[in-house]
N, C-alpha and C. Protein backbone atom coordinates (compact mmCIF):
# COMPACT_ATOMS: atom_id res chain seq x y z
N UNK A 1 22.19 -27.86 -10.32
CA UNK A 1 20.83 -28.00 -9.86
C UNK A 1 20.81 -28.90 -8.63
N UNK A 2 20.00 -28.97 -7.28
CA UNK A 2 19.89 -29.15 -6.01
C UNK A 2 18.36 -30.22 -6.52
N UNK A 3 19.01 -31.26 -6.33
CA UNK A 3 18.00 -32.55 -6.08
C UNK A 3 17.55 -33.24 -4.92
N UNK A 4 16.47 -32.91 -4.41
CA UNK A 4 16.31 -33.18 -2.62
C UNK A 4 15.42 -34.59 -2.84
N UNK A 5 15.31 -35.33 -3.95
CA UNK A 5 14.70 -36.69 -4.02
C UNK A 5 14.93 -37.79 -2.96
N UNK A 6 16.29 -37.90 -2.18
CA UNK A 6 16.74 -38.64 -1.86
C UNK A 6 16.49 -37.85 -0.33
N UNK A 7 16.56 -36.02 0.06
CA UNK A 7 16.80 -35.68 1.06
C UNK A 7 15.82 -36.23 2.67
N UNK A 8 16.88 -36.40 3.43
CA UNK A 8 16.24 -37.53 4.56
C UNK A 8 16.37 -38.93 4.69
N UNK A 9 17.11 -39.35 3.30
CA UNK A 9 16.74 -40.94 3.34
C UNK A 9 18.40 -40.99 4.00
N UNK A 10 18.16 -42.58 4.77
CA UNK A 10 19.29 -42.88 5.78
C UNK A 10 20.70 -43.49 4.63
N UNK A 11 21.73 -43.55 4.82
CA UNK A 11 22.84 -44.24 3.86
C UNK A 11 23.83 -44.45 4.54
N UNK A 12 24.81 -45.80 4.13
CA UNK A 12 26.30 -45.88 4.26
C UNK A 12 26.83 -45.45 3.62
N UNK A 13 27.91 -45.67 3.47
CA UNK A 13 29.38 -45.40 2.65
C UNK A 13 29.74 -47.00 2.54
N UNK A 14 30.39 -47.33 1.73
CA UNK A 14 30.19 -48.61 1.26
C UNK A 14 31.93 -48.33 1.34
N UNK A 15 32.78 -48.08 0.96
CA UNK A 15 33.98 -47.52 1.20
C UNK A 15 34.56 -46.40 1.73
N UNK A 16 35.81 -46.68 2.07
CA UNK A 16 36.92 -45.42 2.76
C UNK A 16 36.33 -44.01 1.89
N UNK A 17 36.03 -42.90 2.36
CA UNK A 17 35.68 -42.14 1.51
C UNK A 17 36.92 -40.71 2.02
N UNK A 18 37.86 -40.67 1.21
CA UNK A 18 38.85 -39.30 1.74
C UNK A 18 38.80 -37.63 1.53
N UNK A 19 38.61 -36.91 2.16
CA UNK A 19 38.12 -35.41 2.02
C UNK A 19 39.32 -34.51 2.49
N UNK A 20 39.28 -33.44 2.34
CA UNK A 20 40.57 -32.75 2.80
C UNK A 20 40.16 -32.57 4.44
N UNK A 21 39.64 -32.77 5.02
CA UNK A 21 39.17 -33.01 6.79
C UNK A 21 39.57 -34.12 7.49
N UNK A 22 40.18 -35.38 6.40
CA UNK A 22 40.23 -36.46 6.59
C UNK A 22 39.52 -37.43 6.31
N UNK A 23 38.92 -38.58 6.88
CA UNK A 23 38.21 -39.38 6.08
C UNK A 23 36.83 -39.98 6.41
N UNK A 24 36.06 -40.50 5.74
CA UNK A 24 34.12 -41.11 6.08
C UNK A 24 35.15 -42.25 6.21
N UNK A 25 34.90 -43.50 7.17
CA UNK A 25 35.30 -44.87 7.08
C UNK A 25 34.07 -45.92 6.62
N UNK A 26 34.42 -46.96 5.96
CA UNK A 26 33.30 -47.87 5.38
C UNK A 26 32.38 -48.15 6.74
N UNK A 27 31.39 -48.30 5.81
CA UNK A 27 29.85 -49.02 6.89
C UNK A 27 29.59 -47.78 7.31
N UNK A 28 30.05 -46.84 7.75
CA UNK A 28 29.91 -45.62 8.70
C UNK A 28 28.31 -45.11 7.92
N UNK A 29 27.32 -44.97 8.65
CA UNK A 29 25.57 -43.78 8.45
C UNK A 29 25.78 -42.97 8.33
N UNK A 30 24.77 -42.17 7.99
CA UNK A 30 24.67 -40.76 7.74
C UNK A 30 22.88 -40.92 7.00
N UNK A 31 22.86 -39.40 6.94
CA UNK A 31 21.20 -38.98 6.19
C UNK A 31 21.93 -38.19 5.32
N UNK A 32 21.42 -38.20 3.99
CA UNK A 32 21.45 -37.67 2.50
C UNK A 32 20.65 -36.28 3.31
N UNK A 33 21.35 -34.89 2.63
CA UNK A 33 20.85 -33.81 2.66
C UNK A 33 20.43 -33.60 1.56
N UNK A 34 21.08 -33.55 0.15
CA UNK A 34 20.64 -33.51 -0.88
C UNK A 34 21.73 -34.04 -2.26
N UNK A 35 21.31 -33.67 -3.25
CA UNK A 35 22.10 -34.17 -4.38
C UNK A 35 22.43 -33.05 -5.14
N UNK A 36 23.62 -33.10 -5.76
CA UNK A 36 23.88 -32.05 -7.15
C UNK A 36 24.13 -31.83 -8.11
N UNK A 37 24.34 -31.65 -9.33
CA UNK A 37 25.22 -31.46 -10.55
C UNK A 37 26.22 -30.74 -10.52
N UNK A 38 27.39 -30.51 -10.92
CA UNK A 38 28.92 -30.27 -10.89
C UNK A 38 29.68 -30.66 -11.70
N UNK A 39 29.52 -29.81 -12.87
CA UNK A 39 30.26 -30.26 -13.82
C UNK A 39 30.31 -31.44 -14.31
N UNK A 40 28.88 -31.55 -14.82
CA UNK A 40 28.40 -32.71 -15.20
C UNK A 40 28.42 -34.46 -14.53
N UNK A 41 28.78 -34.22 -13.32
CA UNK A 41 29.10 -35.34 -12.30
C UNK A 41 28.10 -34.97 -11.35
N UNK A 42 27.54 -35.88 -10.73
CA UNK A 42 26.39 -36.04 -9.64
C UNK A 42 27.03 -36.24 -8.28
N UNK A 43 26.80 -35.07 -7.30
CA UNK A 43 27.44 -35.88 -5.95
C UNK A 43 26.27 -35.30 -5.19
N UNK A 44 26.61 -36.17 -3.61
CA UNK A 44 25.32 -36.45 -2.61
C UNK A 44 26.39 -35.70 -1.15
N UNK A 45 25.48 -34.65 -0.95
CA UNK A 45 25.93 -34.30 0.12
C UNK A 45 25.26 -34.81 1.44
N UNK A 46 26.04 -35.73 2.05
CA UNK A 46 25.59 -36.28 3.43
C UNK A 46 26.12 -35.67 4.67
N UNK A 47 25.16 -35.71 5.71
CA UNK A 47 25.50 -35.65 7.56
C UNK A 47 25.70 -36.90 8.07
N UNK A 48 27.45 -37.40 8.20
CA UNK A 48 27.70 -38.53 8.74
C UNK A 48 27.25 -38.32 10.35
N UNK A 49 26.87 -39.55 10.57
CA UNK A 49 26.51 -39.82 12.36
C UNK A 49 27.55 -39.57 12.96
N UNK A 50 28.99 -39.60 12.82
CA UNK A 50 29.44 -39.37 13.49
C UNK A 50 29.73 -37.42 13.48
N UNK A 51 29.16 -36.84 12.86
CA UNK A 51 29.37 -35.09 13.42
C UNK A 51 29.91 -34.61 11.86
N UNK A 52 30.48 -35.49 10.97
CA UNK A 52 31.00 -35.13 9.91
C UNK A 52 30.00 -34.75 8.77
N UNK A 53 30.38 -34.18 7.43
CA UNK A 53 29.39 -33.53 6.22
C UNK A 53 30.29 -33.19 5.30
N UNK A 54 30.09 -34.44 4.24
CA UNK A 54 30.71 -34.61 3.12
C UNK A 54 29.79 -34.68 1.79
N UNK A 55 31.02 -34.58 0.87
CA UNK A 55 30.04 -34.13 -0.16
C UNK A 55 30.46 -35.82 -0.99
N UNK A 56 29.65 -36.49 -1.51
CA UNK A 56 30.74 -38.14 -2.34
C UNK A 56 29.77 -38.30 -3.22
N UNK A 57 30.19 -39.29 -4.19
CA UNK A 57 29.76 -39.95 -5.04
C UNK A 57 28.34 -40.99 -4.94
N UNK A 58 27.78 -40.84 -5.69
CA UNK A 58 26.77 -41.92 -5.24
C UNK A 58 27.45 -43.13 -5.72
N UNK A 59 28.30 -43.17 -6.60
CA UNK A 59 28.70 -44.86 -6.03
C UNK A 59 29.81 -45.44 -5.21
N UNK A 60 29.74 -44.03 -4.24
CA UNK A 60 30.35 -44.50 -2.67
C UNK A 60 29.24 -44.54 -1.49
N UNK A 61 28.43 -44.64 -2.01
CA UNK A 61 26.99 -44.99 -0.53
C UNK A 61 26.01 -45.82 -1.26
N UNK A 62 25.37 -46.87 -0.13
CA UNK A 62 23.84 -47.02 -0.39
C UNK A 62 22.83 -46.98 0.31
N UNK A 63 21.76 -46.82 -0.04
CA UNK A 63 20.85 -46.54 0.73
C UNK A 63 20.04 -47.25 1.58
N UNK A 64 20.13 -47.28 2.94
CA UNK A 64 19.59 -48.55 3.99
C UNK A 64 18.22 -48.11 4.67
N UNK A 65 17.74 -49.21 5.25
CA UNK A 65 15.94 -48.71 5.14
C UNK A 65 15.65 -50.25 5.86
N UNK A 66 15.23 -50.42 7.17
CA UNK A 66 15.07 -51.36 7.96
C UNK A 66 15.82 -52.31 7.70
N UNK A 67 16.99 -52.23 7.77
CA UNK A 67 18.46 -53.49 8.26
C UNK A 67 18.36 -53.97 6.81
N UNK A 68 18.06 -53.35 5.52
CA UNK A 68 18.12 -53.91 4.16
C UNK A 68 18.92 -52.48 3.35
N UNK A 69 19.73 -52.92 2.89
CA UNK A 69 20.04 -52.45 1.56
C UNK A 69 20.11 -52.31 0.43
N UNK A 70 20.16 -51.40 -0.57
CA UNK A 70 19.43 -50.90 -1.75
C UNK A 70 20.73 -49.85 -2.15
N UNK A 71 21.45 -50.56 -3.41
CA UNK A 71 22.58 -49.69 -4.49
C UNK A 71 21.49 -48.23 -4.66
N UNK A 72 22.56 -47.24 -4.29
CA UNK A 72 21.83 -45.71 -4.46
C UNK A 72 21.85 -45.25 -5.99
């Protein structure tokens, strides 16, 4: 199921995040496209600022919102 609760809101990566493309590096932005279920595990597919679109964990990002952060 496709959870767009979060879709639009701004996020880091709080750690190295590794994909078969190579890798998200910590601190690195992005905007949440949406969220999913997968075999009973929750992941957040993001558009990193830098051109990249990964799919991670929500407890590899949090969610930032005027120079403050907030655990996703």
């Amino acid at each position: 199921m496709i959870n767009r609760i979060f879709s639009g809101s701004r996020c880091r990566v709080i750690r190295q995040v590794h994909y078969p493309g190579g890798a998200v590096h910590r601190f690195t932005r992005g905007t949440i496209r949406y969220a999913m279920d997968n075999l009973g595990r929750e992941l957040v597919m993001v558009d990193w600022d830098t051109g990249q679109a990964t799919v991670v964990f929500p407890k590899d990002i949090e969610l930032v919102a005027d120079d403050q952060s907030v655990t996703a």
